[in-house]
Protein backbone atom coordinates (compact mmCIF):
# COMPACT_ATOMS: atom_id res chain seq x y z
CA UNK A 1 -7.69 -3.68 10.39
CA UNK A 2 -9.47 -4.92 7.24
CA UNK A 3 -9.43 -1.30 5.47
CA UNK A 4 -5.46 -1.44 6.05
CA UNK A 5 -5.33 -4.74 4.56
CA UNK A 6 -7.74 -3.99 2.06
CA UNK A 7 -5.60 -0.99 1.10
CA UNK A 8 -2.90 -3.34 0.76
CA UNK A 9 -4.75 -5.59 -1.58
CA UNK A 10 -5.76 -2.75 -3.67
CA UNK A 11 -2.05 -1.58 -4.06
CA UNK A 12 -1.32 -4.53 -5.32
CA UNK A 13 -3.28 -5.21 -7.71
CA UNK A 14 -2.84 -1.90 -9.23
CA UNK A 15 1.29 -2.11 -9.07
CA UNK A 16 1.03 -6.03 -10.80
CA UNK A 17 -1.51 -4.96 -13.26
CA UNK A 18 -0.45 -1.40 -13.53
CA UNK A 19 -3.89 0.10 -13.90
CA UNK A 20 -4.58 3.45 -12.34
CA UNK A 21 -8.16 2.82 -10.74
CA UNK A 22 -8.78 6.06 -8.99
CA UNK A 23 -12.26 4.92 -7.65
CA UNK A 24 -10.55 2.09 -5.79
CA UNK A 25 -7.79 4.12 -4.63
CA UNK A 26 -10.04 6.64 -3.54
CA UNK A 27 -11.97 3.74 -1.85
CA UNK A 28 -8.91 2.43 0.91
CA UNK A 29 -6.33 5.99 0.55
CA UNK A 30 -7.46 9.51 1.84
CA UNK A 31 -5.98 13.05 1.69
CA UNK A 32 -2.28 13.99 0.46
CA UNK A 33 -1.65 10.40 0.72
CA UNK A 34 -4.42 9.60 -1.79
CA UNK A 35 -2.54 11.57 -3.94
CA UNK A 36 1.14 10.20 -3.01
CA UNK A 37 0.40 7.16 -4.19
CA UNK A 38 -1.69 8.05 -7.40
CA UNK A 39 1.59 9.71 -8.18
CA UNK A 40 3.30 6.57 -7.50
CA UNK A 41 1.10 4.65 -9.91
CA UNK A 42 1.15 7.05 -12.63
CA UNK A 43 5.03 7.11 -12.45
CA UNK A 44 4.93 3.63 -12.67
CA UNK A 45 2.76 3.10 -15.36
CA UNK A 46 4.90 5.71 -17.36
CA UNK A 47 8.12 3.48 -16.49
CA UNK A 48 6.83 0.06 -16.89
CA UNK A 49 7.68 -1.09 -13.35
CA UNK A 50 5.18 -3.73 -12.39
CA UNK A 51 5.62 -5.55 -9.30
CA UNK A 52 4.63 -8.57 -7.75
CA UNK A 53 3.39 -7.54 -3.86
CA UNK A 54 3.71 -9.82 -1.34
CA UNK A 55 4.67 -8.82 2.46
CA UNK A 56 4.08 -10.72 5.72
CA UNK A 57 2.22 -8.76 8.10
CA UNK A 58 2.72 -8.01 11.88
CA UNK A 59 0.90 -5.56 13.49
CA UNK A 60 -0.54 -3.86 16.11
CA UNK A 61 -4.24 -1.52 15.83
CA UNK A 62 -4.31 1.22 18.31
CA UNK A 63 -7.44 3.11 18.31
CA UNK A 64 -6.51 7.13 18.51
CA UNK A 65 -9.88 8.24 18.65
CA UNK A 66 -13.31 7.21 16.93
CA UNK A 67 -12.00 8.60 14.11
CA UNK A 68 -8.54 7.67 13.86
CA UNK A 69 -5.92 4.92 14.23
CA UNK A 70 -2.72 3.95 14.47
CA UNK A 71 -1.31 0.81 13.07
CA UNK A 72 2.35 -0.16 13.46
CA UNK A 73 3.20 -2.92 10.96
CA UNK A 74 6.50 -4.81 11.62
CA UNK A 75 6.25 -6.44 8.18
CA UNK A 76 9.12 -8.67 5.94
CA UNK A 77 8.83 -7.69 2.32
CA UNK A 78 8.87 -9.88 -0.30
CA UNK A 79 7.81 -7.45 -2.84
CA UNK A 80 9.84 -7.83 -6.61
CA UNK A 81 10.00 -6.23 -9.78
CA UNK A 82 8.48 -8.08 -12.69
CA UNK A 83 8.29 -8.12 -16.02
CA UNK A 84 5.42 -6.26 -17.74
CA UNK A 85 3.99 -8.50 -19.90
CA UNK A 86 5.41 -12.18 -18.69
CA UNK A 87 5.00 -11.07 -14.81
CA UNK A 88 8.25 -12.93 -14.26
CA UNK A 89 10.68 -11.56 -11.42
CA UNK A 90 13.28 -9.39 -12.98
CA UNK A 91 14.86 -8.94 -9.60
CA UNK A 92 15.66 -11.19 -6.57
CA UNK A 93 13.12 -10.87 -2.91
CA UNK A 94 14.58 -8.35 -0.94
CA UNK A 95 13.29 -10.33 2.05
CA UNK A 96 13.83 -6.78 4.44
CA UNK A 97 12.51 -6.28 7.67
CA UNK A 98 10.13 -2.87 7.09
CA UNK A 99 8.78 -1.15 10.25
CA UNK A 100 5.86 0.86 8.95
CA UNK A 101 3.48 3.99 11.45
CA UNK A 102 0.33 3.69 9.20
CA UNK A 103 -2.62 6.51 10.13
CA UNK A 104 -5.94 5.71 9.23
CA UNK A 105 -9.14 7.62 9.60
CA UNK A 106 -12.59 7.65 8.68
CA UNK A 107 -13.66 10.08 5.31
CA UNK A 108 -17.13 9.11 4.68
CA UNK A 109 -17.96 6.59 7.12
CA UNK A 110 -15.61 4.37 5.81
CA UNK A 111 -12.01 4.01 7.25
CA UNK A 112 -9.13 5.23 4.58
CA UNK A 113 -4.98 5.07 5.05
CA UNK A 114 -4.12 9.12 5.32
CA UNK A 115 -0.40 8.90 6.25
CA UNK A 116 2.45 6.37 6.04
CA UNK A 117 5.76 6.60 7.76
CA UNK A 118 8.48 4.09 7.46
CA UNK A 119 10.28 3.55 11.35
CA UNK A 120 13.50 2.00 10.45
């Protein structure tokens, strides 16, 4: 539970900011999704699209093995577009329901998110 929303928190701050700090990333994301998401930030960096991250959590932790979990977040997303250098919304809050299968498993000792599938 606290590396997902760690992972989360590290997203974040990397989309509002838009720094690329691969250490951190490498820290909370694992595997091809590791490097989904580095893609993601590098694209954004590239286009200017910070963000302001916000999203209201509501999920479940099921335990796959004692390696790996599933989490299934049920989440509302309040996540906008903002400007660059004022960090003013440039876009309204979606507001959207987001039903999110998140896999997590331990690399290292530590717990990382390896796959993310949106439900609905």
């Amino acid at each position: 539970e606290a590396a997902y929303l760690e992972s989360w928190d590290v997203y974040a701050h990397a989309v509002y900011h838009l720094e690329l700090d691969e250490k951190a990333f490498a820290e909370v994301y694992a595997g091809e999704y590791l490097a989904t998401v580095l893609n993601e930030m590098e694209s954004r960096i590239a286009d200017g699209r910070a963000a302001h991250v916000r999203v209201d959590h509501d999920y479940t932790v099921d335990a796959i093995s004692p390696t790996r979990a599933l989490i299934i977040d049920r989440y509302t997303n309040h996540q906008v577009l903002v400007d660059p250098r004022t960090k003013e919304p440039i876009e309204p809050d979606p507001n959207e329901s987001v039903v999110d299968a998140v896999t997590l498993e331990q690399v290292d000792g530590s717990w990382r998110v390896t796959y993310v599938q949106e439900l609905e």
